[in-house]
ModelCIF file with pLDDT and N, C-alpha, C, O atoms, coordinates in Angstrom:
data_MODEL
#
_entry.id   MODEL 
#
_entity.id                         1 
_entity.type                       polymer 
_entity.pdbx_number_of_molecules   1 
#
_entity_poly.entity_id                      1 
_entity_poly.type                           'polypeptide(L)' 
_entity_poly.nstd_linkage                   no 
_entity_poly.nstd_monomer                   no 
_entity_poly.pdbx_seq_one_letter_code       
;(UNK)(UNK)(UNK)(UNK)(UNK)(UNK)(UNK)(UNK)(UNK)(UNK)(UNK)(UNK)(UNK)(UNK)(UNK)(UNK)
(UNK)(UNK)(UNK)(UNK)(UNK)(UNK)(UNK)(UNK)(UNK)(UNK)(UNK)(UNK)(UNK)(UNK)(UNK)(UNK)
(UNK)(UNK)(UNK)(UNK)(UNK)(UNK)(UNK)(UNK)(UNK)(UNK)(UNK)(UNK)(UNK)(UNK)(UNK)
;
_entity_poly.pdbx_seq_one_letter_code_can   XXXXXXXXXXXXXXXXXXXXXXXXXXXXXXXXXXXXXXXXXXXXXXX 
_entity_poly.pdbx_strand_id                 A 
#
loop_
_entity_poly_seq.entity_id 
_entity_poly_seq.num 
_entity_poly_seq.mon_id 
_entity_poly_seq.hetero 
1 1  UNK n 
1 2  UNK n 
1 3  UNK n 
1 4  UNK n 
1 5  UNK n 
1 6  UNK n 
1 7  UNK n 
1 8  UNK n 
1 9  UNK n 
1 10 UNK n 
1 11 UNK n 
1 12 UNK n 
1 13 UNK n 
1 14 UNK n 
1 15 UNK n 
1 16 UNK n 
1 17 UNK n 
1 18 UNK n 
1 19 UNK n 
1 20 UNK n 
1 21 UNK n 
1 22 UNK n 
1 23 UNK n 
1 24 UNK n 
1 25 UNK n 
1 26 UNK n 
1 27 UNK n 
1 28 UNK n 
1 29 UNK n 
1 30 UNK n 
1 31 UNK n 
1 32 UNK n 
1 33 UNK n 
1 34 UNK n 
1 35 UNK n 
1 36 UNK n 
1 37 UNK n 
1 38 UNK n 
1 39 UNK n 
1 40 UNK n 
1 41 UNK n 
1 42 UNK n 
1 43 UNK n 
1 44 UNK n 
1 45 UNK n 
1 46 UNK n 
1 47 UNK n 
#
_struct_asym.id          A 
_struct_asym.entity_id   1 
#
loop_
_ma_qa_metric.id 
_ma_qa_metric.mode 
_ma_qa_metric.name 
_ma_qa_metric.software_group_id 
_ma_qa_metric.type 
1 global pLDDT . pLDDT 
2 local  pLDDT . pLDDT 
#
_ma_qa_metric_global.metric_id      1 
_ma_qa_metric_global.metric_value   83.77 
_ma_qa_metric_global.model_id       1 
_ma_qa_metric_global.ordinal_id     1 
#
loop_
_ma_qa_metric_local.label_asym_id 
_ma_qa_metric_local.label_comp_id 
_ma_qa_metric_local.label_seq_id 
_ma_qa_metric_local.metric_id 
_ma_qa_metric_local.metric_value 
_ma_qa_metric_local.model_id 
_ma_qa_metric_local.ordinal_id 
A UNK 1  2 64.00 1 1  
A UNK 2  2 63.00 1 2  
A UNK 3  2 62.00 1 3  
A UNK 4  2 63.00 1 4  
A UNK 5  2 58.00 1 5  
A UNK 6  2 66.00 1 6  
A UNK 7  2 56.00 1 7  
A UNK 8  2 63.00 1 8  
A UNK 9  2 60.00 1 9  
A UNK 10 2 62.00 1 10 
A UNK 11 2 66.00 1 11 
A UNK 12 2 69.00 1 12 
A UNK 13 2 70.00 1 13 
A UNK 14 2 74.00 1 14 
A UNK 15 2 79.00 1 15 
A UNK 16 2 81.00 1 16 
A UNK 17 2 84.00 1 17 
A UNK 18 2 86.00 1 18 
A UNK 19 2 88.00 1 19 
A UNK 20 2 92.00 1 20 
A UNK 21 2 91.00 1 21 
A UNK 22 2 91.00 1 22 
A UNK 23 2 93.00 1 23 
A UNK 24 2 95.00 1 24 
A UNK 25 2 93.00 1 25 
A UNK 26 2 94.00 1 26 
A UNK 27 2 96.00 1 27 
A UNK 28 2 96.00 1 28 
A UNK 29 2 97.00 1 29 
A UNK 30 2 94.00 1 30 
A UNK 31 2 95.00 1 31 
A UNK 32 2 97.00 1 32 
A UNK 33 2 97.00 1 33 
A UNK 34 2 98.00 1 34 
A UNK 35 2 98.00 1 35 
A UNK 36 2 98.00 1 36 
A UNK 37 2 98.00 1 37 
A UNK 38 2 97.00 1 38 
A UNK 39 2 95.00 1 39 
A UNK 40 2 94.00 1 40 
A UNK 41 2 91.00 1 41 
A UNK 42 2 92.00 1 42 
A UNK 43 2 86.00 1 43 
A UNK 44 2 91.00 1 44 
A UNK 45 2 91.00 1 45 
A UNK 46 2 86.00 1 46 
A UNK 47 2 87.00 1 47 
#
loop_
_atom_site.group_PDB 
_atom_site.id 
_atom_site.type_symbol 
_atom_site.label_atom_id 
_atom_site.label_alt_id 
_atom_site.label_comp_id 
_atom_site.label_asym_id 
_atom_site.label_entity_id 
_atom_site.label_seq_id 
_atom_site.pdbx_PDB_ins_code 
_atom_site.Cartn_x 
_atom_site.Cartn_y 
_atom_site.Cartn_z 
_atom_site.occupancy 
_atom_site.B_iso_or_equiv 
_atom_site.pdbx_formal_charge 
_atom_site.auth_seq_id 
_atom_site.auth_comp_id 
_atom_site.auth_asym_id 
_atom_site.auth_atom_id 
_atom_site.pdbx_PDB_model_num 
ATOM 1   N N  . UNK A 1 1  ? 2.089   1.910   -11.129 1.00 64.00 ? 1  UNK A N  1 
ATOM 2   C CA . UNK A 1 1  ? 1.420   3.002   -11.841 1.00 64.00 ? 1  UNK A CA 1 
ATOM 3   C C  . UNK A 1 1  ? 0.208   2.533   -12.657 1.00 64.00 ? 1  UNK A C  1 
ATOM 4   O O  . UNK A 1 1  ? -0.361  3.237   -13.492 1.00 64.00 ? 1  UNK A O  1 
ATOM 5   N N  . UNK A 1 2  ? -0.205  1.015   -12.271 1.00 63.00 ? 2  UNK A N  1 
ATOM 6   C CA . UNK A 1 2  ? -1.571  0.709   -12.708 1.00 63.00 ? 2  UNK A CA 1 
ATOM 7   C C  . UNK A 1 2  ? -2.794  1.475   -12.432 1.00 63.00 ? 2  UNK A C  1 
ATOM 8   O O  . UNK A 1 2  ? -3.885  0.905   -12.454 1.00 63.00 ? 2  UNK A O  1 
ATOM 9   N N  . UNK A 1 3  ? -2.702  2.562   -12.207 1.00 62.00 ? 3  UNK A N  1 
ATOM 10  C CA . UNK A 1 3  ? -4.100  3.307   -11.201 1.00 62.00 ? 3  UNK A CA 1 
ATOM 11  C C  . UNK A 1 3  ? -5.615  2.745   -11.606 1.00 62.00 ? 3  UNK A C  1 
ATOM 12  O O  . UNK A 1 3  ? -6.038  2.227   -12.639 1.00 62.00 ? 3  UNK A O  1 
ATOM 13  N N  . UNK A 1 4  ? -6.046  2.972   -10.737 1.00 63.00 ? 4  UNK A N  1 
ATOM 14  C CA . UNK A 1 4  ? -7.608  2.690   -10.557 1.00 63.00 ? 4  UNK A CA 1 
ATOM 15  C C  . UNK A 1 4  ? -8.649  3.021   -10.294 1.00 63.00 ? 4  UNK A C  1 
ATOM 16  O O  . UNK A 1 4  ? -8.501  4.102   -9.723  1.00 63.00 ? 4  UNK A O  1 
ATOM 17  N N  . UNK A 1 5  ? -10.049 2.697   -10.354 1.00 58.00 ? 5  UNK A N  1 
ATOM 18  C CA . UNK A 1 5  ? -10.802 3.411   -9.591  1.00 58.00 ? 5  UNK A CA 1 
ATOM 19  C C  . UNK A 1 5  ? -10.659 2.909   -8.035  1.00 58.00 ? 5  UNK A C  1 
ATOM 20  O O  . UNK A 1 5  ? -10.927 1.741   -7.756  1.00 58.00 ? 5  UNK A O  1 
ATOM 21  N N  . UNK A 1 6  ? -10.221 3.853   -7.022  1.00 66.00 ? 6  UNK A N  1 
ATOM 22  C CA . UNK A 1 6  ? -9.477  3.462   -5.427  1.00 66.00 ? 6  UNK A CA 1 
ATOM 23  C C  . UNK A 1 6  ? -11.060 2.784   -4.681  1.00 66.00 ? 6  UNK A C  1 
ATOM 24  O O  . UNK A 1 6  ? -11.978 3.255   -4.009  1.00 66.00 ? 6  UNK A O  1 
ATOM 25  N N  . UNK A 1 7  ? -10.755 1.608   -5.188  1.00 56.00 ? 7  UNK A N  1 
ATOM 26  C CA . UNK A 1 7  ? -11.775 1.056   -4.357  1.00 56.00 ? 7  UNK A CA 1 
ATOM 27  C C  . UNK A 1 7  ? -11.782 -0.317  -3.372  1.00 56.00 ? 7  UNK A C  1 
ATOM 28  O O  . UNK A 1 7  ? -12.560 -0.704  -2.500  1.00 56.00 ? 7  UNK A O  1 
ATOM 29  N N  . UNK A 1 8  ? -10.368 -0.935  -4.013  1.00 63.00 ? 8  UNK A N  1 
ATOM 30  C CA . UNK A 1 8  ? -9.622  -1.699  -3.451  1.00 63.00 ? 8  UNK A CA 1 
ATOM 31  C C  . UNK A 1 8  ? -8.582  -1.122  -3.027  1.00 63.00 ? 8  UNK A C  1 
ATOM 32  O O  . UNK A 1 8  ? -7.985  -1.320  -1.969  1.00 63.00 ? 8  UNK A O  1 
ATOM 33  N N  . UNK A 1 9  ? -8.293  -0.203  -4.076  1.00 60.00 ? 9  UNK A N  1 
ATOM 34  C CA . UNK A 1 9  ? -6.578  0.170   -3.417  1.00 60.00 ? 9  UNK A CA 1 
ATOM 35  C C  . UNK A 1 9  ? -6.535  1.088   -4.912  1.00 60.00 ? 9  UNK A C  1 
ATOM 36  O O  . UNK A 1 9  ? -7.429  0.925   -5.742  1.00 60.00 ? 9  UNK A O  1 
ATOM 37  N N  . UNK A 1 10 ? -5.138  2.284   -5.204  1.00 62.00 ? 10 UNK A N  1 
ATOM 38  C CA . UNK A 1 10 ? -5.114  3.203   -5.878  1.00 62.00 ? 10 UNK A CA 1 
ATOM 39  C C  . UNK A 1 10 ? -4.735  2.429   -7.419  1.00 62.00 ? 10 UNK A C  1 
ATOM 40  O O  . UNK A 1 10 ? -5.135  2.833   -8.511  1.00 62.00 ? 10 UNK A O  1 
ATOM 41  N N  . UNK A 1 11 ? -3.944  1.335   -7.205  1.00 66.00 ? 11 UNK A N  1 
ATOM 42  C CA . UNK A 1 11 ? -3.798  0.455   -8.134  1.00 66.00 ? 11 UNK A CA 1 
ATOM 43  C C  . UNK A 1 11 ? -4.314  -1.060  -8.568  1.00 66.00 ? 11 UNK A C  1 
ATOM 44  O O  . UNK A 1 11 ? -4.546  -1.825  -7.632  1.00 66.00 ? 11 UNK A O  1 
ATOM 45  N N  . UNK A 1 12 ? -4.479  -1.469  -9.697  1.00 69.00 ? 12 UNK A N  1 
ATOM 46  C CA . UNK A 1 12 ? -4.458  -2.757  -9.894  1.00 69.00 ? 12 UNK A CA 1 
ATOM 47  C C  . UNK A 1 12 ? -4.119  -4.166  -9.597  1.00 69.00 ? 12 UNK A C  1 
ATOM 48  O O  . UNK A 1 12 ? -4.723  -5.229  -9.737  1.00 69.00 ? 12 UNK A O  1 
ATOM 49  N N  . UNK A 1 13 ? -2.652  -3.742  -9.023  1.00 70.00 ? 13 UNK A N  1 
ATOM 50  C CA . UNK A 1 13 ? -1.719  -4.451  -8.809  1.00 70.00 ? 13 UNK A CA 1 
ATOM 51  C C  . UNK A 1 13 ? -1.190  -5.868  -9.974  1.00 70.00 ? 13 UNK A C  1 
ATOM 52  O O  . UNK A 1 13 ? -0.424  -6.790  -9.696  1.00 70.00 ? 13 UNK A O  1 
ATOM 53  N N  . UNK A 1 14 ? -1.814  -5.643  -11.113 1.00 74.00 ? 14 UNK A N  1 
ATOM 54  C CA . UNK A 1 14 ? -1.341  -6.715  -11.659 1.00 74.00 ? 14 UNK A CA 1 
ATOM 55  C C  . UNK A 1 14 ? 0.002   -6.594  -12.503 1.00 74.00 ? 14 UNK A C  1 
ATOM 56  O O  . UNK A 1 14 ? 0.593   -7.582  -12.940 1.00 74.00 ? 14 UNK A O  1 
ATOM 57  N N  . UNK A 1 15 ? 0.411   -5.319  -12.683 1.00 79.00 ? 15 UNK A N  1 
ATOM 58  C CA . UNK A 1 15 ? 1.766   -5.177  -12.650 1.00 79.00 ? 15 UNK A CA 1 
ATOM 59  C C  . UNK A 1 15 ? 3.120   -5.766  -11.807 1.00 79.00 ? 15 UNK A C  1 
ATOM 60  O O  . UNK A 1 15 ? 4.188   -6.284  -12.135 1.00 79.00 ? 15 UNK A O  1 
ATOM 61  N N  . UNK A 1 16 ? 2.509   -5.416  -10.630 1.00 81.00 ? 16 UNK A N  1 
ATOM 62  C CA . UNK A 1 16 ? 2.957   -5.992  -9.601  1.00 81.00 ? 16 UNK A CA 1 
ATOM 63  C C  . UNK A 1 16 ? 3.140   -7.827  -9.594  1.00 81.00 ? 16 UNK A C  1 
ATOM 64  O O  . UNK A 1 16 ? 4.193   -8.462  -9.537  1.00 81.00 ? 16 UNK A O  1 
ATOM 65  N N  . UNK A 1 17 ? 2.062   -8.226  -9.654  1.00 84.00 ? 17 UNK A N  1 
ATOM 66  C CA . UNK A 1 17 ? 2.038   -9.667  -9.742  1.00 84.00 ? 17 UNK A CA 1 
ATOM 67  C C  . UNK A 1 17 ? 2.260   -10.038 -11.500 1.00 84.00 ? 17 UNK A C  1 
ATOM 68  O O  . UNK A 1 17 ? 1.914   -11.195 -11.737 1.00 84.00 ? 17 UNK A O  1 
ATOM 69  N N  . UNK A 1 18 ? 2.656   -9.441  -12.470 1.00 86.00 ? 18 UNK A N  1 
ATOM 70  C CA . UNK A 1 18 ? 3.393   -10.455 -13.392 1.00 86.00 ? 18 UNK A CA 1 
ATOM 71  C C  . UNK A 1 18 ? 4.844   -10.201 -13.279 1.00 86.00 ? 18 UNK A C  1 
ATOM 72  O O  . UNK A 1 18 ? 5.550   -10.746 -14.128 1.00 86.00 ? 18 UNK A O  1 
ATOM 73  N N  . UNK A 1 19 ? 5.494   -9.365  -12.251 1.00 88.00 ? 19 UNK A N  1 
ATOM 74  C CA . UNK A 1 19 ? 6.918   -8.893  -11.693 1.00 88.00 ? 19 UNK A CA 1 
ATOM 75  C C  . UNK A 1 19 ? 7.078   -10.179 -11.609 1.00 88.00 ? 19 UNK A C  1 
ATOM 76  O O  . UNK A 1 19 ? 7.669   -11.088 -12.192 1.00 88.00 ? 19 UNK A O  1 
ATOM 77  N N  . UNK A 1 20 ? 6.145   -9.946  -10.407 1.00 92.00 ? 20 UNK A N  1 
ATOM 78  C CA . UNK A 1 20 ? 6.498   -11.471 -9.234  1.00 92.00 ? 20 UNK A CA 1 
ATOM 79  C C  . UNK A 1 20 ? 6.471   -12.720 -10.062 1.00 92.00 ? 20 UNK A C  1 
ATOM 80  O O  . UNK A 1 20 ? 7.378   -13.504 -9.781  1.00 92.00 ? 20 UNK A O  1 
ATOM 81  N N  . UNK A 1 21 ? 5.526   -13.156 -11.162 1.00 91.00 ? 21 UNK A N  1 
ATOM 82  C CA . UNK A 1 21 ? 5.594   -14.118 -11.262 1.00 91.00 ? 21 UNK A CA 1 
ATOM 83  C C  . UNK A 1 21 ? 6.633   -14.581 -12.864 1.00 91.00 ? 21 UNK A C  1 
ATOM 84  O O  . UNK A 1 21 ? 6.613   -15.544 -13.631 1.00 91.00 ? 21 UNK A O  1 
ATOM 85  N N  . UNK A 1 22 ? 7.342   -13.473 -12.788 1.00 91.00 ? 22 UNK A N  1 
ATOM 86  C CA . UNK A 1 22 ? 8.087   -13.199 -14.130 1.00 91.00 ? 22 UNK A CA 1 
ATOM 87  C C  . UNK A 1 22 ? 9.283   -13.583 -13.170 1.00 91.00 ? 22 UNK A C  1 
ATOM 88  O O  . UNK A 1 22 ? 9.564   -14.780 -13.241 1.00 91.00 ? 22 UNK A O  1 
ATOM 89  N N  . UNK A 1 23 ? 10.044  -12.858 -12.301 1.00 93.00 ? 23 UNK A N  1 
ATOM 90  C CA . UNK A 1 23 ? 10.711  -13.405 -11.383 1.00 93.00 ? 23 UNK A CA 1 
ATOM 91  C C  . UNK A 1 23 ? 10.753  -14.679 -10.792 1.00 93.00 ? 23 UNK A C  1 
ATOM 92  O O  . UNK A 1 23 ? 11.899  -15.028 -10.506 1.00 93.00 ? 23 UNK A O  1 
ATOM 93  N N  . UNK A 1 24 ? 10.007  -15.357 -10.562 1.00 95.00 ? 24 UNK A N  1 
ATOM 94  C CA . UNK A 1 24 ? 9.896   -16.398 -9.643  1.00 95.00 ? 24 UNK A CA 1 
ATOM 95  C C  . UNK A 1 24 ? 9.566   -17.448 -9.997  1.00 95.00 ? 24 UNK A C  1 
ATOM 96  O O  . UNK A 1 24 ? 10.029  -18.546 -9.688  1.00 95.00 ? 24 UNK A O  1 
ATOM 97  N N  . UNK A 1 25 ? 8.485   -17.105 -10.880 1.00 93.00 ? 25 UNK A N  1 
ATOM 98  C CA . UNK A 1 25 ? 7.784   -18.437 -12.083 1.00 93.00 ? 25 UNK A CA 1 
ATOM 99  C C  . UNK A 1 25 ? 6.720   -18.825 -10.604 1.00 93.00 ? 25 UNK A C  1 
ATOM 100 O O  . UNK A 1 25 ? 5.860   -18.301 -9.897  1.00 93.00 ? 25 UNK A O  1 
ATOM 101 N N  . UNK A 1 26 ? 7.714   -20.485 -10.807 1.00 94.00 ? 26 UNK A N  1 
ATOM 102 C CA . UNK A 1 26 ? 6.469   -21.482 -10.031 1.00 94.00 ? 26 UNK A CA 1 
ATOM 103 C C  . UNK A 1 26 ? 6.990   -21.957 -9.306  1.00 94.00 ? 26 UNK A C  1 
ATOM 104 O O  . UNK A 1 26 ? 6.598   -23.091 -9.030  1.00 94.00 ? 26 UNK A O  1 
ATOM 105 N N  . UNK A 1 27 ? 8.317   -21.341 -8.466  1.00 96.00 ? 27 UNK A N  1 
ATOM 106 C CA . UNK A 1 27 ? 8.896   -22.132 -6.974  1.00 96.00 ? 27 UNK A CA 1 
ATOM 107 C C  . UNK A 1 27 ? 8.122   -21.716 -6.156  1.00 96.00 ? 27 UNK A C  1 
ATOM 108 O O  . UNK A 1 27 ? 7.369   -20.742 -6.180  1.00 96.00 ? 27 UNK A O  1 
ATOM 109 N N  . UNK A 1 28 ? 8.343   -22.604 -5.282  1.00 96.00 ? 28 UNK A N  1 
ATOM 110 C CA . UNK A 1 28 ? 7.680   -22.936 -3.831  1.00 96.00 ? 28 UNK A CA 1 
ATOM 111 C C  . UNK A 1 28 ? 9.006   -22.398 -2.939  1.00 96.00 ? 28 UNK A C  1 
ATOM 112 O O  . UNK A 1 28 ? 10.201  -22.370 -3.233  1.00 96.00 ? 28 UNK A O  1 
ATOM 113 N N  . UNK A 1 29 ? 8.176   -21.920 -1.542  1.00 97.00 ? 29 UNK A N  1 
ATOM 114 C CA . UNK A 1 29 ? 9.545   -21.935 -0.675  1.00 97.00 ? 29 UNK A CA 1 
ATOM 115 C C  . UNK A 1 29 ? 10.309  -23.004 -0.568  1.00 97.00 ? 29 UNK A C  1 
ATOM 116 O O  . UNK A 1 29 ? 11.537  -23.042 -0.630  1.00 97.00 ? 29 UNK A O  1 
ATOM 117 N N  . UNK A 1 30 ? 9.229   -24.271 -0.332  1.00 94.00 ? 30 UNK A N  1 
ATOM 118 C CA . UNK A 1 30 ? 10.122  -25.423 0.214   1.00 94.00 ? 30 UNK A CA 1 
ATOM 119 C C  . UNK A 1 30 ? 10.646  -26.099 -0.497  1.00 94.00 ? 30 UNK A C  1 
ATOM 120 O O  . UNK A 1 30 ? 10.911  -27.221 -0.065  1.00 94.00 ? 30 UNK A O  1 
ATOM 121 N N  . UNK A 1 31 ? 11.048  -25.763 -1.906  1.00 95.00 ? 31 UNK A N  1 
ATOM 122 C CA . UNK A 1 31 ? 11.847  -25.880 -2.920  1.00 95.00 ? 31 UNK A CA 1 
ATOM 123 C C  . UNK A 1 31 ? 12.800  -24.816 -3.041  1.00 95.00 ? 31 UNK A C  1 
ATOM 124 O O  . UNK A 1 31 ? 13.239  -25.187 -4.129  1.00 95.00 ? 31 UNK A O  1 
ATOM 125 N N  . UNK A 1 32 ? 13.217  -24.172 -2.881  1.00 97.00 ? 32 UNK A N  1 
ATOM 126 C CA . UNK A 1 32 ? 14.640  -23.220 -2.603  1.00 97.00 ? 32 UNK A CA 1 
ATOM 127 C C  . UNK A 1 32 ? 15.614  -23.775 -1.803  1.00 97.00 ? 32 UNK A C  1 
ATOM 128 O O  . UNK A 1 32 ? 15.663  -24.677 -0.967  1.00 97.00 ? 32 UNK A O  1 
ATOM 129 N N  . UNK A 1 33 ? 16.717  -22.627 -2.512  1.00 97.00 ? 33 UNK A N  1 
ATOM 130 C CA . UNK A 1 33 ? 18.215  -23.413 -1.962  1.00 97.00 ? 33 UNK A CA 1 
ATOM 131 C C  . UNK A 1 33 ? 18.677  -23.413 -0.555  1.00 97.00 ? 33 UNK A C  1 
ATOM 132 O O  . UNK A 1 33 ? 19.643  -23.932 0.004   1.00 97.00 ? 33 UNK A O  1 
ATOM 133 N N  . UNK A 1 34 ? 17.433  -22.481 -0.047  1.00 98.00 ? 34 UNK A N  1 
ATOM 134 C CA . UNK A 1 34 ? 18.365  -22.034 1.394   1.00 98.00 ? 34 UNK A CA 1 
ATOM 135 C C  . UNK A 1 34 ? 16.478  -21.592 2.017   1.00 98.00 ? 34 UNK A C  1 
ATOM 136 O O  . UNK A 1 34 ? 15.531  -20.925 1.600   1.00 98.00 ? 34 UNK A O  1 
ATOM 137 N N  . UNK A 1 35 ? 16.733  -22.279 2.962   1.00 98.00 ? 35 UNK A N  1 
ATOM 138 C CA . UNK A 1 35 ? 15.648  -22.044 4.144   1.00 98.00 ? 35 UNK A CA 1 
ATOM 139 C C  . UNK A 1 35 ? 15.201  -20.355 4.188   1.00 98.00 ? 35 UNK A C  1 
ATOM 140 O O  . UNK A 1 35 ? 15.866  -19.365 4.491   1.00 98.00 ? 35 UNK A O  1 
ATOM 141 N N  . UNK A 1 36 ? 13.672  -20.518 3.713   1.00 98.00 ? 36 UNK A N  1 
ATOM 142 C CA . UNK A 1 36 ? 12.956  -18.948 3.677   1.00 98.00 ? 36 UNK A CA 1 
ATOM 143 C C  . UNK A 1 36 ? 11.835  -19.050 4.282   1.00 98.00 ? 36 UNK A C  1 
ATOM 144 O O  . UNK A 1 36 ? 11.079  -20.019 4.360   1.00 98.00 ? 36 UNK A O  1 
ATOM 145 N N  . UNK A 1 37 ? 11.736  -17.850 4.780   1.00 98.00 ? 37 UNK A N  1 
ATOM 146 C CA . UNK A 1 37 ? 10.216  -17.184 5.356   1.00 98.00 ? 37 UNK A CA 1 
ATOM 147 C C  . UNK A 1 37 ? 10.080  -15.952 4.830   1.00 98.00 ? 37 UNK A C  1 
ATOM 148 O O  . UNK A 1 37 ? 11.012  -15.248 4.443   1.00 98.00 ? 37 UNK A O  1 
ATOM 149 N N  . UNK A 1 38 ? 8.936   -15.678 4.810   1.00 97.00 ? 38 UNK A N  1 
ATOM 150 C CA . UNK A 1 38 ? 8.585   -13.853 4.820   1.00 97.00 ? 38 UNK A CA 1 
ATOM 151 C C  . UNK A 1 38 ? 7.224   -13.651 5.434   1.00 97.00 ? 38 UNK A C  1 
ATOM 152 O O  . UNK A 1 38 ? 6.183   -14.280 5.242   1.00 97.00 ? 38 UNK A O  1 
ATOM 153 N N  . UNK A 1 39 ? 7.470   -12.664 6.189   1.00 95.00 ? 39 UNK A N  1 
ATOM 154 C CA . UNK A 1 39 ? 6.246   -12.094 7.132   1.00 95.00 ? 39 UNK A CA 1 
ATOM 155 C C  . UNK A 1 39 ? 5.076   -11.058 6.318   1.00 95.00 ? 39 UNK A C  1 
ATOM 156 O O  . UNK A 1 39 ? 5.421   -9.997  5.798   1.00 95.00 ? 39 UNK A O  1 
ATOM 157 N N  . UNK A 1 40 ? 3.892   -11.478 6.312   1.00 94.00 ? 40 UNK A N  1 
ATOM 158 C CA . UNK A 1 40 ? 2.484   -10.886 5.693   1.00 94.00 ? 40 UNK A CA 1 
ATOM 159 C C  . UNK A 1 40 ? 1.753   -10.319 7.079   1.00 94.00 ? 40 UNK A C  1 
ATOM 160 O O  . UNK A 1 40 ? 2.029   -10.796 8.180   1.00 94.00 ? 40 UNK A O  1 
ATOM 161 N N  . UNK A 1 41 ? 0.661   -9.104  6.870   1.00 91.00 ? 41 UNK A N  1 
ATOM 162 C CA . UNK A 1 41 ? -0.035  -9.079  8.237   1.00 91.00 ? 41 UNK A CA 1 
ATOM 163 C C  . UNK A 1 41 ? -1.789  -9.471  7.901   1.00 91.00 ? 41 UNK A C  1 
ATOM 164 O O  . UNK A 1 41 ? -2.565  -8.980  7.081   1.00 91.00 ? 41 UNK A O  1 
ATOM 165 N N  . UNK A 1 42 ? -1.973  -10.559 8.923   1.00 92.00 ? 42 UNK A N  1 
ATOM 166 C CA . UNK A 1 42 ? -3.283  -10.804 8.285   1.00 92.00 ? 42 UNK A CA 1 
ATOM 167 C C  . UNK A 1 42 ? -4.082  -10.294 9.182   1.00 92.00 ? 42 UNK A C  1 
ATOM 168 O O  . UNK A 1 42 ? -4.038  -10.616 10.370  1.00 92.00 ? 42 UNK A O  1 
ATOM 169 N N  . UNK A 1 43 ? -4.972  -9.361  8.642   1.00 86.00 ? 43 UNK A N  1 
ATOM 170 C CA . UNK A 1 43 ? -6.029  -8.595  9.140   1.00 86.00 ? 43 UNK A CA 1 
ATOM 171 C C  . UNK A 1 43 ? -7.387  -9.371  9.704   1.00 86.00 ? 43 UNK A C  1 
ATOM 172 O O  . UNK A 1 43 ? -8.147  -9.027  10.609  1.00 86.00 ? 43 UNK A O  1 
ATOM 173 N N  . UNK A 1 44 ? -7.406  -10.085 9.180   1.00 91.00 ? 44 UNK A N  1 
ATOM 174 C CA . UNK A 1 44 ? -8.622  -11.186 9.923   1.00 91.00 ? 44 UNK A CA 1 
ATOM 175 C C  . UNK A 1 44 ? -8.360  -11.499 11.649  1.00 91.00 ? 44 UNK A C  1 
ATOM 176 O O  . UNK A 1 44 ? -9.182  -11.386 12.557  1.00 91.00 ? 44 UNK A O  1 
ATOM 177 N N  . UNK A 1 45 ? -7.278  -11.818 11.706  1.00 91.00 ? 45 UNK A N  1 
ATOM 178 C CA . UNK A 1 45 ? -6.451  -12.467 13.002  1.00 91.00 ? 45 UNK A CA 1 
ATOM 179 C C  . UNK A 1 45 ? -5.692  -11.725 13.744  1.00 91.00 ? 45 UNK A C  1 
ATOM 180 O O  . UNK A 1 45 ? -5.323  -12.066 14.867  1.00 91.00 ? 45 UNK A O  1 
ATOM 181 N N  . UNK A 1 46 ? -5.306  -10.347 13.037  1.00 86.00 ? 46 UNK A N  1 
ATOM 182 C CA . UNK A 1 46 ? -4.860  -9.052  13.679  1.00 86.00 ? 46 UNK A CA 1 
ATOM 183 C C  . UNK A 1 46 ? -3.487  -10.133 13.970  1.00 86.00 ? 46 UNK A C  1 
ATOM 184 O O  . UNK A 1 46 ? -3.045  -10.146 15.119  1.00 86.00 ? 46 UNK A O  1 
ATOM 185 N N  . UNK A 1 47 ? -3.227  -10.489 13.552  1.00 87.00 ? 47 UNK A N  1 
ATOM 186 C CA . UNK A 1 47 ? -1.545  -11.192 13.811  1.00 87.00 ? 47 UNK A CA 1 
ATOM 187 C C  . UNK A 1 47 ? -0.519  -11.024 12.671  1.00 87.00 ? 47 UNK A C  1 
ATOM 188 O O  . UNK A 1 47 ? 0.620   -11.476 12.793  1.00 87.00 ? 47 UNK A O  1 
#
């Protein structure tokens, strides 16, 4: 509910990212207890 002027997007998102980094801090995947991935779509590479 950061709204914005929609020029990137309707929000800020930095709400969003002090969630994340309030949650998570400063791990790395390849520091976790149990083998992770998560899937992003990158628009450059259409992949």
């Amino acid at each position: 509910n950061d709204y914005t002027l929609p020029y990137l997007a309707l929000t800020r998102g930095a709400k969003v990212d002090a969630g994340l980094a309030e949650r998570f801090g400063t791990a790395t995947i390849e520091n976790l207890w149990l083998p992770f991935f998560c899937v992003s779509s990158n628009l450059t590479t259409g992949s």
